[in-house]
Protein backbone atom coordinates (compact mmCIF):
# COMPACT_ATOMS: atom_id res chain seq x y z
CA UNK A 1 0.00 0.00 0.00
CA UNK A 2 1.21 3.45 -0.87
CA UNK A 3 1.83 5.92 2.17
CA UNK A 4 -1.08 8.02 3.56
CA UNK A 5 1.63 10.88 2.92
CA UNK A 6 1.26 9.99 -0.51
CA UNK A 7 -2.67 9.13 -1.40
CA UNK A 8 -2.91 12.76 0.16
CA UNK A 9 -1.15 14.27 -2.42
CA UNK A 10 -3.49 12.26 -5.03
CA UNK A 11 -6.80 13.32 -3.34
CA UNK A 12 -9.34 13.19 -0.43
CA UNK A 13 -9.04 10.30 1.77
CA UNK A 14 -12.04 9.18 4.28
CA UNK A 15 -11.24 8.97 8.00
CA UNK A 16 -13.56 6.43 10.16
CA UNK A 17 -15.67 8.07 12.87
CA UNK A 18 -16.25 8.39 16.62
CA UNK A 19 -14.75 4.28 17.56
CA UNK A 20 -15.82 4.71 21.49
CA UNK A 21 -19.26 6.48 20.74
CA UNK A 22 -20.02 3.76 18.21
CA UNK A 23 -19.33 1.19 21.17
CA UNK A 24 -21.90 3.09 23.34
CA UNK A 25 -24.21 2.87 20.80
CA UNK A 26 -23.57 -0.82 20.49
CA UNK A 27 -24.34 -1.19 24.72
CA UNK A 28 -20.63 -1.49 25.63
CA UNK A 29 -20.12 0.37 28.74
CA UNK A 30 -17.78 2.80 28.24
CA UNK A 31 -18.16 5.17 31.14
CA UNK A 32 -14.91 4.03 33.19
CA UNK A 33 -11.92 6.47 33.01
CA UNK A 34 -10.33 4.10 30.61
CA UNK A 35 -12.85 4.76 28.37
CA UNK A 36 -13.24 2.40 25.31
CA UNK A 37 -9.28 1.47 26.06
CA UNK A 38 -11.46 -0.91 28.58
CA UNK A 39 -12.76 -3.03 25.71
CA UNK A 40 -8.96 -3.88 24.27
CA UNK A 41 -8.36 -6.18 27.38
CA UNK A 42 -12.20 -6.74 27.79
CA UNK A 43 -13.83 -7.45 24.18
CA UNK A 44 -11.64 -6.83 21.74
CA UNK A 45 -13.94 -8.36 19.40
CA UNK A 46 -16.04 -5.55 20.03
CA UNK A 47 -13.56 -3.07 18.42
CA UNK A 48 -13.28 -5.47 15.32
CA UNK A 49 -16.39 -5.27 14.66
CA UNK A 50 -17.06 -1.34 15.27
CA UNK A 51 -13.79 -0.92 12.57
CA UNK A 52 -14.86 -3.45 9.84
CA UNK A 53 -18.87 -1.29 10.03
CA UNK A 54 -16.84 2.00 9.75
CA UNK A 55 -14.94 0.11 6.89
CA UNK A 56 -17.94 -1.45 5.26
CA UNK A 57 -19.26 2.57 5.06
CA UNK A 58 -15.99 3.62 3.37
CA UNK A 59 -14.15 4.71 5.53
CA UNK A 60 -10.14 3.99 4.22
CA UNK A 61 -8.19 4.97 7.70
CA UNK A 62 -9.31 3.16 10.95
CA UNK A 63 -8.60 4.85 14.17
CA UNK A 64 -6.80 2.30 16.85
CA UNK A 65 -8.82 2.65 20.17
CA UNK A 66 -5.86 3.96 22.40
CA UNK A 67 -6.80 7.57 22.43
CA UNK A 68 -7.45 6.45 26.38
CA UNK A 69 -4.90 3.66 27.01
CA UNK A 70 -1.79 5.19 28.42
CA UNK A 71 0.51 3.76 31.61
CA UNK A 72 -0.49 5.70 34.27
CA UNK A 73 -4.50 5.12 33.47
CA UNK A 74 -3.70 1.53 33.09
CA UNK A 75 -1.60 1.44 36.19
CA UNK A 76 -4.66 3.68 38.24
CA UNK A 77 -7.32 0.75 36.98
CA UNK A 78 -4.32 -1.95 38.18
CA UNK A 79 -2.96 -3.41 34.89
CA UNK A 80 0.76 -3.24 35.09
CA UNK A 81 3.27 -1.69 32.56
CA UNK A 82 3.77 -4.66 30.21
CA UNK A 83 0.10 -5.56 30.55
CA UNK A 84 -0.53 -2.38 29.47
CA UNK A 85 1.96 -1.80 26.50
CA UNK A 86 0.72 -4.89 25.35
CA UNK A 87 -2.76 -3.41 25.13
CA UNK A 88 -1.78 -0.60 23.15
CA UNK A 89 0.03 -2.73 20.74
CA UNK A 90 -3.26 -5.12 20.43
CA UNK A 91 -4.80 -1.38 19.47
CA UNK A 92 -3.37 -1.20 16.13
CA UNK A 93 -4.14 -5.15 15.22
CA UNK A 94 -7.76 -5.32 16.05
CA UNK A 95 -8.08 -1.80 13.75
CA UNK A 96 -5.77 -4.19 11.69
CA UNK A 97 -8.32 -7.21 11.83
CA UNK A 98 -11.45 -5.03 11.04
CA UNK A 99 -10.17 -2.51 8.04
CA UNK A 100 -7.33 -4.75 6.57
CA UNK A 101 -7.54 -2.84 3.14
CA UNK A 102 -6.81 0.43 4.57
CA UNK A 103 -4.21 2.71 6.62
CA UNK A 104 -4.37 2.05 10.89
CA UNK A 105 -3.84 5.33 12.31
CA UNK A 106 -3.27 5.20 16.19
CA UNK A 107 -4.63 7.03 17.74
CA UNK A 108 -2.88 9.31 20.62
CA UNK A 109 -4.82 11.57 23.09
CA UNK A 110 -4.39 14.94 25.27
CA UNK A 111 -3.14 14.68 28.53
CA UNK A 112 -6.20 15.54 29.58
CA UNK A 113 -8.05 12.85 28.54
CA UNK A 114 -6.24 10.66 31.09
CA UNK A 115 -6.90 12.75 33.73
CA UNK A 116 -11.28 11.86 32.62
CA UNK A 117 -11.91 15.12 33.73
CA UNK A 118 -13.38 17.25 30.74
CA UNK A 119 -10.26 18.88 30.81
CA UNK A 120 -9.16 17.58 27.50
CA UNK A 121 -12.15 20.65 26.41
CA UNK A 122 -10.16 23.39 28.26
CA UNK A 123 -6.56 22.26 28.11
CA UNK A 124 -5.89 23.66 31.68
CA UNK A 125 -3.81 21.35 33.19
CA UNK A 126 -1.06 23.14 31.16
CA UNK A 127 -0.43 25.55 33.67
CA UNK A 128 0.78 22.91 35.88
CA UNK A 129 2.12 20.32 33.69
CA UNK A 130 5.16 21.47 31.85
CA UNK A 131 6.11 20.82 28.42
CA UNK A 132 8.87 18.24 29.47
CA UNK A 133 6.11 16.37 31.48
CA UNK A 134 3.82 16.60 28.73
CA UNK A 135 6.47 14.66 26.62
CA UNK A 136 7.72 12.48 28.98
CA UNK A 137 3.80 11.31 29.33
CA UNK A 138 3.58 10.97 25.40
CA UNK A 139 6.37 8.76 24.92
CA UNK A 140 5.89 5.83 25.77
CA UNK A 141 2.59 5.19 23.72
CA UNK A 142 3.69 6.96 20.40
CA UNK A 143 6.86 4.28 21.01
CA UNK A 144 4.58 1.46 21.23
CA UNK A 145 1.87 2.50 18.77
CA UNK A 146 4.90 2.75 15.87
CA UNK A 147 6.57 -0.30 16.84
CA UNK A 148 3.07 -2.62 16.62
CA UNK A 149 3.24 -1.06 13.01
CA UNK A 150 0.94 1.94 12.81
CA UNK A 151 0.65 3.35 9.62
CA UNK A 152 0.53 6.79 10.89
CA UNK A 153 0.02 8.51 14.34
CA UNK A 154 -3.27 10.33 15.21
CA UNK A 155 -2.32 13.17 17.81
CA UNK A 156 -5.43 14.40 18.38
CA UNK A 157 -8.05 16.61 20.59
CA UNK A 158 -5.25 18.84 21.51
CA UNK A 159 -6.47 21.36 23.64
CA UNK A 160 -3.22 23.65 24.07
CA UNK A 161 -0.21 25.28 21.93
CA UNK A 162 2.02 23.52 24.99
CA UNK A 163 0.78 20.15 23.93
CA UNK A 164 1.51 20.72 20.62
CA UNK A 165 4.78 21.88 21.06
CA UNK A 166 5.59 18.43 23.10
CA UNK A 167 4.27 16.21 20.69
CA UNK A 168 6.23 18.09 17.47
CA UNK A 169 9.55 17.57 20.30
CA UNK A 170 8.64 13.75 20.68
CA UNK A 171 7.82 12.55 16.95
CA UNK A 172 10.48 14.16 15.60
CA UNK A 173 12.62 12.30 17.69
CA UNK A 174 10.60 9.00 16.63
CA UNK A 175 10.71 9.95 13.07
CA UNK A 176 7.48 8.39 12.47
CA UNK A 177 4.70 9.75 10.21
CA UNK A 178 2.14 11.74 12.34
CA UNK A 179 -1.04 14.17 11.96
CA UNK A 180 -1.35 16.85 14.59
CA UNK A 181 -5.03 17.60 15.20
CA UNK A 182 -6.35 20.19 17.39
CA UNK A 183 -10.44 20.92 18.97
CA UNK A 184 -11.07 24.20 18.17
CA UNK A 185 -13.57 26.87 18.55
CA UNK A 186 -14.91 30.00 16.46
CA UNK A 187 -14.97 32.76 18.79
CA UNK A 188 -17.46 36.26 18.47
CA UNK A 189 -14.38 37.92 16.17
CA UNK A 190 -14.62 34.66 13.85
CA UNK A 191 -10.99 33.58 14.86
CA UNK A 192 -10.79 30.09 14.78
CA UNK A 193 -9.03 29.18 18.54
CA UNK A 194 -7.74 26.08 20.43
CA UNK A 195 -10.03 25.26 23.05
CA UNK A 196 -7.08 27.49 25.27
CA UNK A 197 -7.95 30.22 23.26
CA UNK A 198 -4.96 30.21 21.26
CA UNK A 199 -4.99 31.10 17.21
CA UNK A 200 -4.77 27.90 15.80
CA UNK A 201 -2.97 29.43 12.50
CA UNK A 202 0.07 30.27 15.22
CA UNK A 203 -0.60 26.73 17.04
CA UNK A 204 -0.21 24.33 13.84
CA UNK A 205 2.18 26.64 12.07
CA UNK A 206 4.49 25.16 14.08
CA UNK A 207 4.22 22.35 12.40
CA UNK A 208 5.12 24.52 9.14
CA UNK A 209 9.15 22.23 7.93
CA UNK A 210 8.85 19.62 10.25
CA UNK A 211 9.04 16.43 7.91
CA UNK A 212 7.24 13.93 10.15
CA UNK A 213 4.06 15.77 10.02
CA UNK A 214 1.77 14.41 7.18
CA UNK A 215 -1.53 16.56 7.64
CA UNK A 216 -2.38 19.10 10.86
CA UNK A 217 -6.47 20.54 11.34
CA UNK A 218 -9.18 19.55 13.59
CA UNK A 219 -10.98 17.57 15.33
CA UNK A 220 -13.61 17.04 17.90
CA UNK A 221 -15.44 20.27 17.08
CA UNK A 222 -18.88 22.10 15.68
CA UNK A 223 -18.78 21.15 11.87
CA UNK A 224 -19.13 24.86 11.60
CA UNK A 225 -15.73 25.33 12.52
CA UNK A 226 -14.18 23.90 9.86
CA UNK A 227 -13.76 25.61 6.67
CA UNK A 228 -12.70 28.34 8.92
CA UNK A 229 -9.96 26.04 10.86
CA UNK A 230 -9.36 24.52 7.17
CA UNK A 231 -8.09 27.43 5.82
CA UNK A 232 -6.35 29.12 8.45
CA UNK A 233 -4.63 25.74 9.07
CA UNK A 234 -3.03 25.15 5.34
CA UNK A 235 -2.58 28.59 5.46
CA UNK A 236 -0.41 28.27 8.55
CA UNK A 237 1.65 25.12 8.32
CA UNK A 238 1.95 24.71 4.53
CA UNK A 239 0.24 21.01 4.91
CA UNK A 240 -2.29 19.13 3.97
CA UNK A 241 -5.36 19.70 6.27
CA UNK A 242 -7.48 16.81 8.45
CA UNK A 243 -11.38 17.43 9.37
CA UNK A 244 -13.41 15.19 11.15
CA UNK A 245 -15.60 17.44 13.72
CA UNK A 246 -18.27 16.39 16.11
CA UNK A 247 -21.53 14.88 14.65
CA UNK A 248 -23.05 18.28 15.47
CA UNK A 249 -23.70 18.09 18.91
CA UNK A 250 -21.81 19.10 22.28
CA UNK A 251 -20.48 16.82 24.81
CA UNK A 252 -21.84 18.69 28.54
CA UNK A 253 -18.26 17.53 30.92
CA UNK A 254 -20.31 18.40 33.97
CA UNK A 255 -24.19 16.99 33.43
CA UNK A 256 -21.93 13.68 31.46
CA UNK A 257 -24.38 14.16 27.79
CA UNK A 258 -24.54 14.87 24.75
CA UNK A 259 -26.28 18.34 23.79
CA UNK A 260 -27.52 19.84 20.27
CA UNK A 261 -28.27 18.77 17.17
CA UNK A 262 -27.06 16.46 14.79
CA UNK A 263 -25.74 17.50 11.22
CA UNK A 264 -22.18 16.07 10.21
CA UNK A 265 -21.89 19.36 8.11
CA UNK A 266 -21.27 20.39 4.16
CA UNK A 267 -18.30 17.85 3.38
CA UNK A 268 -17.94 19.12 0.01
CA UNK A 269 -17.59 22.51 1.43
CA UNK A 270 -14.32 21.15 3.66
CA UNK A 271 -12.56 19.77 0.41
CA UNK A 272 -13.05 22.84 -1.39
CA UNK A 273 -11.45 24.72 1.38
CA UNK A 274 -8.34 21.83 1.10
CA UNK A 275 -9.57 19.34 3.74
CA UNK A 276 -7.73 16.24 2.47
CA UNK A 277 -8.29 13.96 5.24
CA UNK A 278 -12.14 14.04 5.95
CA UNK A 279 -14.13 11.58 8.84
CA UNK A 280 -16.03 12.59 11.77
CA UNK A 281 -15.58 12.56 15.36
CA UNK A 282 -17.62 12.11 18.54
CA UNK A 283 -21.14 10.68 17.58
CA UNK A 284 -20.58 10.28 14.02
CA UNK A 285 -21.89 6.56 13.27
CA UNK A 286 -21.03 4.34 10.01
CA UNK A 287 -23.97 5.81 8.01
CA UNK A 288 -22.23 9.46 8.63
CA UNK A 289 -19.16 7.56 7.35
CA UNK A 290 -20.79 6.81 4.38
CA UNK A 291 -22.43 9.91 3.92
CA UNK A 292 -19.42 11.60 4.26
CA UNK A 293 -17.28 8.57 1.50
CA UNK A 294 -20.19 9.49 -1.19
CA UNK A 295 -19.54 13.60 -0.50
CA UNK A 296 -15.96 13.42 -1.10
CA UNK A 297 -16.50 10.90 -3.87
């Protein structure tokens, strides 16, 4: 298979959707602070079968279900360090098992998302945690995820600039193929900002020469925010762009639901602004997938 790096230079390519919302949907329980990162030691059959349906829909790049499964949270739900490593390895074969015609991306969260806090939405446990704990927190599962043979790395829902700057520090080193993917927001002035507030042209221009970096853009956000964060992103970095918001609504940290309306957005409207990578996030189900396969196609 040719790299992602280049079928993005040939065209659009379809990202899966929203892997632990489509296992709620299919009654797996999903509430712990491991998340769906649970269901790798639990049922990984489960996660086969949630990548072959986004597959079967069209989507061509299947997510690995480790955007929860670091050491620490493995370690705080009592699964030791090679347990645990072992789990995030078994991440990128089940995605392998259930989409074996397409790229594995795996799929590498914010800090925040460990701590299961809704802080992943605010990014403000940079204050406290420096850049060289940030890293140092990273490591290990980018290490792991390449070595099980990810196709790419999915660095994703970043919240911060500081978490961005970490993760550029720590693939580089790897030398591994990576997108950088932040949630943003469209504030009153109609800047597009990281969920810190942050311009997100400064925050993935800094990903503007840096080799390793296949695609930068968004993720986890209103579908509204897109060809907005589209633009300002290739404008920024000089890359090929990723989109794959929210399916419309808002996830509520504090009440623990999901708020608004559903509406994946106009997909067309993302590739004519340059998306190149194109899927959907939280709530977005197989049928979105294909939805979102027949706009780009």
């Amino acid at each position: 298979m040719t790299s992602l790096a280049a079928a993005l230079a040939d065209g659009p390519v379809v990202l899966d959707g929203g892997l632990s919302t489509e296992l709620e949907s299919r009654g797996h329980d999903v509430t712990s602070a491991l998340w769906s990162a649970r269901l790798l030691r639990d049922d990984p059959g489960a996660i086969v079968a949630a990548h072959a349906a986004f597959a079967a829909a069209g989507a061509q790049v299947a997510t690995t279900a480790s955007y929860q499964a670091t050491l620490p949270g493995f370690a705080a739900a009592g699964i030791g360090a090679d347990e645990a490593r072992a789990l995030m390895a078994r991440s990128v074969a089940l995605a392998r098992e259930g989409a074996p015609e397409g790229w594995v991306a795996g799929s590498v969260g914010p800090y925040g998302a460990y701590l299961a806090d809704g802080s992943e939405y605010s990014g403000d446990y940079v204050d406290h945690v420096p850049v060289a704990a940030l890293r140092a927190f990273h490591r290990p599962r980018l290490e792991v995820l390449a070595e099980a043979g990810a196709d790419v790395l999915a660095c994703e829902t970043l919240p911060a600039a500081a978490e961005v700057e970490a993760l550029l520090h720590e693939v580089t080193a790897l030398d591994v193929p990576v997108w950088l993917s932040v949630s943003a927001v469209t504030g009153p002035d109609g800047a597009v900002r990281t969920r810190r507030g942050e311009l997100v042209a400064d925050v993935l221009g800094m990903a503007r020469g840096v080799a390793q970096v296949v695609a930068v853009g968004v993720n986890c956000t209103d579908p509204a925010t897109v060809v907005p964060a589209v633009v300002a992103a290739q404008a920024a970095s000089g890359k090929p762009v990723v989109a794959y918001p929210n399916s419309g609504e808002s996830w509520d940290a504090v009440a623990r639901r999901w708020t608004g309306t559903t509406g994946v957005g106009d997909v067309r409207a993302w590739v004519t602004a340059g998306a190149r990578l194109v899927g959907g996030c939280c709530r977005v189900r197989p049928d979105d997938v294909r939805a979102i396969a027949d706009a780009v196609r």
